[in-house]
N, C-alpha and C. Protein backbone atom coordinates (compact mmCIF):
# COMPACT_ATOMS: atom_id res chain seq x y z
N UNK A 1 -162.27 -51.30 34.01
CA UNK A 1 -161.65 -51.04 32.71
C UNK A 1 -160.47 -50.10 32.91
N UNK A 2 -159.08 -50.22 32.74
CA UNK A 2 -158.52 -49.26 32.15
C UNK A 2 -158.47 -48.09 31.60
N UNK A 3 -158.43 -47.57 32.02
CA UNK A 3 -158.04 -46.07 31.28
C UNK A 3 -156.57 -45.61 30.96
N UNK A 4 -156.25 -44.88 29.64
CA UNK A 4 -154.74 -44.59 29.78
C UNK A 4 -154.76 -43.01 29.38
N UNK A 5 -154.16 -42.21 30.12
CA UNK A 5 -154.20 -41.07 29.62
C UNK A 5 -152.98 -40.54 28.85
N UNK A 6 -153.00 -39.54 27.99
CA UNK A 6 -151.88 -39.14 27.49
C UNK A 6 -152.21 -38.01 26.26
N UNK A 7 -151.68 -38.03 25.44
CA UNK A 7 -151.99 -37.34 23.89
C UNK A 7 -151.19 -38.37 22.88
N UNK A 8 -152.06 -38.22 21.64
CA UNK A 8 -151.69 -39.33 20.95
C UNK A 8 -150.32 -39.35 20.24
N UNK A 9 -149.49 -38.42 20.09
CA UNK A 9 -148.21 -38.17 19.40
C UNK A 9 -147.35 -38.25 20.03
N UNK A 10 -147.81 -38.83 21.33
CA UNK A 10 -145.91 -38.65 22.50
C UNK A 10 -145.78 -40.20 22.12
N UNK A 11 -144.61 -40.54 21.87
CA UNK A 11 -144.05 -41.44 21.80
C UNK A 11 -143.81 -42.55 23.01
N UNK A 12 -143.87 -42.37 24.19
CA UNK A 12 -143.85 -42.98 25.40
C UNK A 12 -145.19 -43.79 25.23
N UNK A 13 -146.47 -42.88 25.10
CA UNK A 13 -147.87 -42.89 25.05
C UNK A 13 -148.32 -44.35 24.10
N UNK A 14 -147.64 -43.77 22.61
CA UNK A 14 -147.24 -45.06 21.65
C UNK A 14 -146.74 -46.48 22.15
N UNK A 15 -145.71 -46.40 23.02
CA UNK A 15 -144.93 -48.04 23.30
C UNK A 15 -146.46 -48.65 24.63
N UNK A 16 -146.86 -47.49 25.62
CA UNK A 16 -147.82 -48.15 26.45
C UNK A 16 -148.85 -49.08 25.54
N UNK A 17 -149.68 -47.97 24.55
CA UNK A 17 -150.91 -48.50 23.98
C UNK A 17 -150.62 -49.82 23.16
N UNK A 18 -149.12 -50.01 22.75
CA UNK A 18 -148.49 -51.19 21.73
C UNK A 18 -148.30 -52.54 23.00
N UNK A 19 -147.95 -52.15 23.87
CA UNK A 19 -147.68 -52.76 25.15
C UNK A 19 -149.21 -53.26 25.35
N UNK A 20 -149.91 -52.54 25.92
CA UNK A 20 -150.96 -53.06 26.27
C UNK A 20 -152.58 -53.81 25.23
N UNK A 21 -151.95 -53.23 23.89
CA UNK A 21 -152.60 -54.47 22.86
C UNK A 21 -152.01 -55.37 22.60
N UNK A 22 -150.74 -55.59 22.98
CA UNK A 22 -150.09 -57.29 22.77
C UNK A 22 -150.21 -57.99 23.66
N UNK A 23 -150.33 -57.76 25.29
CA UNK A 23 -151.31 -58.12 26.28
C UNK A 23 -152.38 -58.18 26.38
N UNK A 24 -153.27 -57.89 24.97
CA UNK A 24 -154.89 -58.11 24.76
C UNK A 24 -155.47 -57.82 26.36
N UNK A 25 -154.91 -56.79 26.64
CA UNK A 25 -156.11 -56.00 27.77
C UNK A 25 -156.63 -54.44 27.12
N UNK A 26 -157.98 -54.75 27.18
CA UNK A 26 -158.89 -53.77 27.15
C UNK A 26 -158.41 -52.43 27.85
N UNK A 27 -158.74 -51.44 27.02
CA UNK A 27 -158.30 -50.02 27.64
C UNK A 27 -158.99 -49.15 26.86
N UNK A 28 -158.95 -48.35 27.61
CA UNK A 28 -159.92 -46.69 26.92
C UNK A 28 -159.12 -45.40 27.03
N UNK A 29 -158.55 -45.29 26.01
CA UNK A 29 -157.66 -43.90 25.65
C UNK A 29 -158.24 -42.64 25.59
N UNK A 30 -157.69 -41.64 26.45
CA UNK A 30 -158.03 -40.50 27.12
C UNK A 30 -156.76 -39.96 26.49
N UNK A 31 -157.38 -38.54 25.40
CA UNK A 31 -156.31 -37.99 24.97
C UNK A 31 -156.69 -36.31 25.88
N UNK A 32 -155.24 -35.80 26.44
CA UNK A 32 -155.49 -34.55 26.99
C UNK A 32 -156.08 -33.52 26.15
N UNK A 33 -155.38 -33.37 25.38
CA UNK A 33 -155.74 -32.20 24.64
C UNK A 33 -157.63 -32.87 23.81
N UNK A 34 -157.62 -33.85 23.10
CA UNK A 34 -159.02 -33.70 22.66
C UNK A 34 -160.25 -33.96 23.44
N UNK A 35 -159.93 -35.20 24.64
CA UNK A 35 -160.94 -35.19 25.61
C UNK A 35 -161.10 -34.49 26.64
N UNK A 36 -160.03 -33.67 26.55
CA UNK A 36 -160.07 -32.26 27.88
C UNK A 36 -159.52 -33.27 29.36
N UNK A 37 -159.43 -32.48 30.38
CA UNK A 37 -159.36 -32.78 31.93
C UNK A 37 -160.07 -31.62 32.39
N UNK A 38 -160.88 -32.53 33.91
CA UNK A 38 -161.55 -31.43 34.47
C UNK A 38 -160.24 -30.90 36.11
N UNK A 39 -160.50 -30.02 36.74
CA UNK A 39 -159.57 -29.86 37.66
C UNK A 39 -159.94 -30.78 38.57
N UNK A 40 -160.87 -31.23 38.69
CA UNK A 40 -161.45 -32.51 39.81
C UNK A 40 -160.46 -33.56 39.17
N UNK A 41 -160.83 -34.08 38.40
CA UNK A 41 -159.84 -35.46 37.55
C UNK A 41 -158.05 -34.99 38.27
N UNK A 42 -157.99 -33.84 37.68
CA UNK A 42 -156.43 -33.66 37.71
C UNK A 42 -156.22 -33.35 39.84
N UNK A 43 -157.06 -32.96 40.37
CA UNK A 43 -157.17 -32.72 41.99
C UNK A 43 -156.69 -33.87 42.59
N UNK A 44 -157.60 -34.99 42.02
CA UNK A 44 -157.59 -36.24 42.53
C UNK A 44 -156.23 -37.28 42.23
N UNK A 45 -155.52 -37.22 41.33
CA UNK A 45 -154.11 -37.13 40.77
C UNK A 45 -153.02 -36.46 41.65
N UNK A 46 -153.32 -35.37 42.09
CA UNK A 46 -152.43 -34.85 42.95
C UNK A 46 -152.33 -35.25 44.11
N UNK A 47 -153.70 -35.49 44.37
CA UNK A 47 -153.92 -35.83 46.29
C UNK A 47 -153.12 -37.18 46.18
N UNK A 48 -153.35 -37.91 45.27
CA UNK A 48 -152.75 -39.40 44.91
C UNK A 48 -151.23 -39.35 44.88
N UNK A 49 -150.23 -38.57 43.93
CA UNK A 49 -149.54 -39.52 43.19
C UNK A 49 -148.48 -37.87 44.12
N UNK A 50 -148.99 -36.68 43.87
CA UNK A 50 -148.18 -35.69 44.02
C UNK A 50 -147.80 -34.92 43.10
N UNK A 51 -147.56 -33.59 43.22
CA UNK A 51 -147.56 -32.82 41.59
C UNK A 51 -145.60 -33.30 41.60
N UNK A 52 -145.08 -33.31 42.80
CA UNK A 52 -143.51 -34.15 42.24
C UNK A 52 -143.74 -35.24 41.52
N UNK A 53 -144.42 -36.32 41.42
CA UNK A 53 -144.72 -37.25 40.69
C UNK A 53 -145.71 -37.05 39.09
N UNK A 54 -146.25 -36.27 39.35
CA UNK A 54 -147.37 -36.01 38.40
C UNK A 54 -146.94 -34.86 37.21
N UNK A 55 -146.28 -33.73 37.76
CA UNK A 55 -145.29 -32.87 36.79
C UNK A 55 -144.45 -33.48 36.17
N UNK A 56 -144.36 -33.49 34.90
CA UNK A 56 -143.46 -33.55 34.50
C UNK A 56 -142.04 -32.37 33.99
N UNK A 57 -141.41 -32.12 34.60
CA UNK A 57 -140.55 -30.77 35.04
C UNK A 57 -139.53 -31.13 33.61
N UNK A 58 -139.46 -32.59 32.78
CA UNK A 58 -138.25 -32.23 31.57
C UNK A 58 -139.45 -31.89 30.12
N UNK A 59 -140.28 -31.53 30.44
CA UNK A 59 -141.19 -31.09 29.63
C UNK A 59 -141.21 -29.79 29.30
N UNK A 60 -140.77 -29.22 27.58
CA UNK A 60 -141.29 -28.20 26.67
C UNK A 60 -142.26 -27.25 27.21
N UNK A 61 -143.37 -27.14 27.87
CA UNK A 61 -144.24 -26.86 28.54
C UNK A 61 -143.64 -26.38 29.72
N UNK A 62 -142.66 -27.09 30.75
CA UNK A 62 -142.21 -26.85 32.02
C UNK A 62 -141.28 -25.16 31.77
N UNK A 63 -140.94 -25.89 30.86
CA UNK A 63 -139.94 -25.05 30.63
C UNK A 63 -140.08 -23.35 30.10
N UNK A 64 -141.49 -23.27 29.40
CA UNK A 64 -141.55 -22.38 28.94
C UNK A 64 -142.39 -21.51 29.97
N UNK A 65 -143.09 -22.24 30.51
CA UNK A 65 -143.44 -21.79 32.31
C UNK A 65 -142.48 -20.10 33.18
N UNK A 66 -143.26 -19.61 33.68
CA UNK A 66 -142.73 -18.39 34.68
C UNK A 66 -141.98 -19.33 35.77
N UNK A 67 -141.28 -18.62 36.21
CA UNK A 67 -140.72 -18.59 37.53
C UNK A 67 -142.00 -19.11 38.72
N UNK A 68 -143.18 -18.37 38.27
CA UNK A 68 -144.45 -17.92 39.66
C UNK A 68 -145.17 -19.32 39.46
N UNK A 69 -145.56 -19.57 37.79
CA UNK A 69 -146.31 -20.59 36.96
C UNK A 69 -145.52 -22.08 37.70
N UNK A 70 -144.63 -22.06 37.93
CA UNK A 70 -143.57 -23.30 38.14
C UNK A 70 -144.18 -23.72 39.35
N UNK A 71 -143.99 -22.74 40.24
CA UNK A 71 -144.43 -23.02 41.81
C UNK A 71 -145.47 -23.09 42.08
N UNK A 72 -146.26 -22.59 41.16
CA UNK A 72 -148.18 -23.00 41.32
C UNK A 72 -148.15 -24.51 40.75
N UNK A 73 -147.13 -24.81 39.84
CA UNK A 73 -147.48 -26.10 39.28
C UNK A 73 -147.46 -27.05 40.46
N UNK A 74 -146.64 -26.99 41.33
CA UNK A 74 -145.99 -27.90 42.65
C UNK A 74 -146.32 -27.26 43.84
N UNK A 75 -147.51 -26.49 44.29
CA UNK A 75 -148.32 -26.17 44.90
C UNK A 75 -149.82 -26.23 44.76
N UNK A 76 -150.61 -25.78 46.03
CA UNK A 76 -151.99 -25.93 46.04
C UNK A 76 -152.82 -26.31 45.01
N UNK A 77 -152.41 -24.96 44.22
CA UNK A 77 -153.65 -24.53 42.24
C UNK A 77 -152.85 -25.08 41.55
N UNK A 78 -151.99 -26.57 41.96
CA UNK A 78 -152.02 -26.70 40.51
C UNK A 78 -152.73 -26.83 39.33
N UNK A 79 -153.76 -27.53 40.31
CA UNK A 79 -154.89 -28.54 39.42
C UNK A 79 -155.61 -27.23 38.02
N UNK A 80 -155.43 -26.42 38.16
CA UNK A 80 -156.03 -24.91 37.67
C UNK A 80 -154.79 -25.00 36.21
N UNK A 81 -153.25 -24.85 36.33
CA UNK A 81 -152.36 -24.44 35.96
C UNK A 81 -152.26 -25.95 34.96
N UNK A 82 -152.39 -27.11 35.62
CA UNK A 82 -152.19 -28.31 34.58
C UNK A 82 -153.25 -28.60 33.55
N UNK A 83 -154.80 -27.86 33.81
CA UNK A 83 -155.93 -27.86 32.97
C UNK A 83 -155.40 -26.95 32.25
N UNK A 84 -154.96 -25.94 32.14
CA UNK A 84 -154.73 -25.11 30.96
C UNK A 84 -153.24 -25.60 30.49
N UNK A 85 -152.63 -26.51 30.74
CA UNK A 85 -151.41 -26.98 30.07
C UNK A 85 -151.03 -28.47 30.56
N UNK A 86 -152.16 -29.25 29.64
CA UNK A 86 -152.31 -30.83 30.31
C UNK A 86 -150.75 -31.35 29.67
N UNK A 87 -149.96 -30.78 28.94
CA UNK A 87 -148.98 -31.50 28.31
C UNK A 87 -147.88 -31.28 29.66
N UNK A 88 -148.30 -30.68 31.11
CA UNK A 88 -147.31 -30.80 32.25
C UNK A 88 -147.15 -32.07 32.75
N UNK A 89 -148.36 -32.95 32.65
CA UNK A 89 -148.40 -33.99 33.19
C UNK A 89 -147.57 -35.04 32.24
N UNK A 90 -146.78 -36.21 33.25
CA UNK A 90 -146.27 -36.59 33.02
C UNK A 90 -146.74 -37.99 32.19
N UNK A 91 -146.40 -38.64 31.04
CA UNK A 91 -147.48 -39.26 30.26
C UNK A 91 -146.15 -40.60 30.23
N UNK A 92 -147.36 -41.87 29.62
CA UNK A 92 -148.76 -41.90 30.33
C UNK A 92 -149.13 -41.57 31.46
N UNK A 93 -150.07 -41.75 31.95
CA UNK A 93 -150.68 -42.01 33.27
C UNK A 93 -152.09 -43.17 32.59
N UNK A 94 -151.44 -44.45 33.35
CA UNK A 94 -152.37 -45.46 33.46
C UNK A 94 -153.49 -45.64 34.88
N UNK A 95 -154.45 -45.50 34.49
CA UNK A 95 -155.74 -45.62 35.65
C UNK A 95 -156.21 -47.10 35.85
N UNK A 96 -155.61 -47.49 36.61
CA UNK A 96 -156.68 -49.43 36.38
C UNK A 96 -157.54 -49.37 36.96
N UNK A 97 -158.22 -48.41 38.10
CA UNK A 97 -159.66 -48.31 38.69
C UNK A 97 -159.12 -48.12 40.34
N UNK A 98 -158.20 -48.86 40.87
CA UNK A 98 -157.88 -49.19 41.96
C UNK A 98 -156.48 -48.04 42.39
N UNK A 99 -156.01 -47.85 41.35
CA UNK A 99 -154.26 -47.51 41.63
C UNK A 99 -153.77 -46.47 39.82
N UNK A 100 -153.23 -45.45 40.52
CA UNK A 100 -152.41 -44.73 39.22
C UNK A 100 -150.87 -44.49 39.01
N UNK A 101 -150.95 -44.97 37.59
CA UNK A 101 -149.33 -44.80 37.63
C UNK A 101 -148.91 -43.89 36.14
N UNK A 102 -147.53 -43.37 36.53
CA UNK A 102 -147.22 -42.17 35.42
C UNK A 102 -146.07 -42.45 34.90
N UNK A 103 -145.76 -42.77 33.48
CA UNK A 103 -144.78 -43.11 32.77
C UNK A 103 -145.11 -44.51 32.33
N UNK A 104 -143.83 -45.02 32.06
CA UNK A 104 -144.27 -46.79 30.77
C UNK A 104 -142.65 -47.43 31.18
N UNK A 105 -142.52 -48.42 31.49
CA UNK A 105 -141.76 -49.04 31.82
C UNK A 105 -142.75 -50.75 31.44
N UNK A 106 -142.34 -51.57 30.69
CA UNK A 106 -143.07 -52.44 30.33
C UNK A 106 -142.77 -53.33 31.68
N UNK A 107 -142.18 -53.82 32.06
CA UNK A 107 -141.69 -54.28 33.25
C UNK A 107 -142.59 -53.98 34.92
N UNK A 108 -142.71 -52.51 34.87
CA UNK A 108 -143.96 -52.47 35.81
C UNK A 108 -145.41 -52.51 35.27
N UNK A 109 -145.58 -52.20 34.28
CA UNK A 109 -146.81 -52.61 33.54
C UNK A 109 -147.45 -53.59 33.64
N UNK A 110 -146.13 -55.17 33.74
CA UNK A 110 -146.02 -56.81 33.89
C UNK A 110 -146.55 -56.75 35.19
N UNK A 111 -145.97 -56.08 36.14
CA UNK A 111 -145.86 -56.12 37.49
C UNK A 111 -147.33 -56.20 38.00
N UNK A 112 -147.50 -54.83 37.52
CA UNK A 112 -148.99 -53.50 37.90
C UNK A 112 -150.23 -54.78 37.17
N UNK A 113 -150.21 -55.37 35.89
CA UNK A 113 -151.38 -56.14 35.35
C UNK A 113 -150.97 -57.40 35.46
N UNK A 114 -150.28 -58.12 35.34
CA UNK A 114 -149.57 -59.76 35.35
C UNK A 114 -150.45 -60.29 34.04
């Protein structure tokens, strides 16, 4: 099954879930802020994709970040620093079971599910 993570008011988040009910594929929406992340979930994301890939650095959140906070984000603890500010991660992030991907491009979506 699918999983899509995100929060429900980002607009990116919106075109995936519209995307992927007009492709009538099944999915299970994971909102950050109400279903939480554990640092294991977000660990395993990093080892995967990379906190360069996985941060999202033009993010409200990034920005309001320390100098020190920045470099923990794109080091070791991040996984610590993105649980207390899941809106770093870059949204969506689609889980198909096998492979994760971050952002919405309908085109790799086509690609990624056919």
């Amino acid at each position: 099954m699918l999983t899509l993570y995100g929060i429900s008011n980002c607009d990116t988040v919106k075109k995936a879930r519209k995307w992927l009910e007009q492709a009538a594929l099944e999915y299970q929406f994971h909102d950050f802020r109400a279903d939480g992340l554990t640092p294991a979930m977000v660990q395993a994301w990093l080892d995967e994709l990379g906190a360069e890939t996985l941060v999202n650095k033009r993010s409200t959140t990034w920005k309001q970040l320390t100098e020190a906070e920045r470099e923990q984000a794109l080091g070791a603890d991040a996984a610590a620093l993105i649980c207390q500010h899941p809106t770093l991660i870059k949204r969506p992030l689609l889980d198909t079971g096998s492979s994760r991907q971050v952002g919405f491009s309908a085109a790799n979506y086509q690609q990624l599910l056919g």
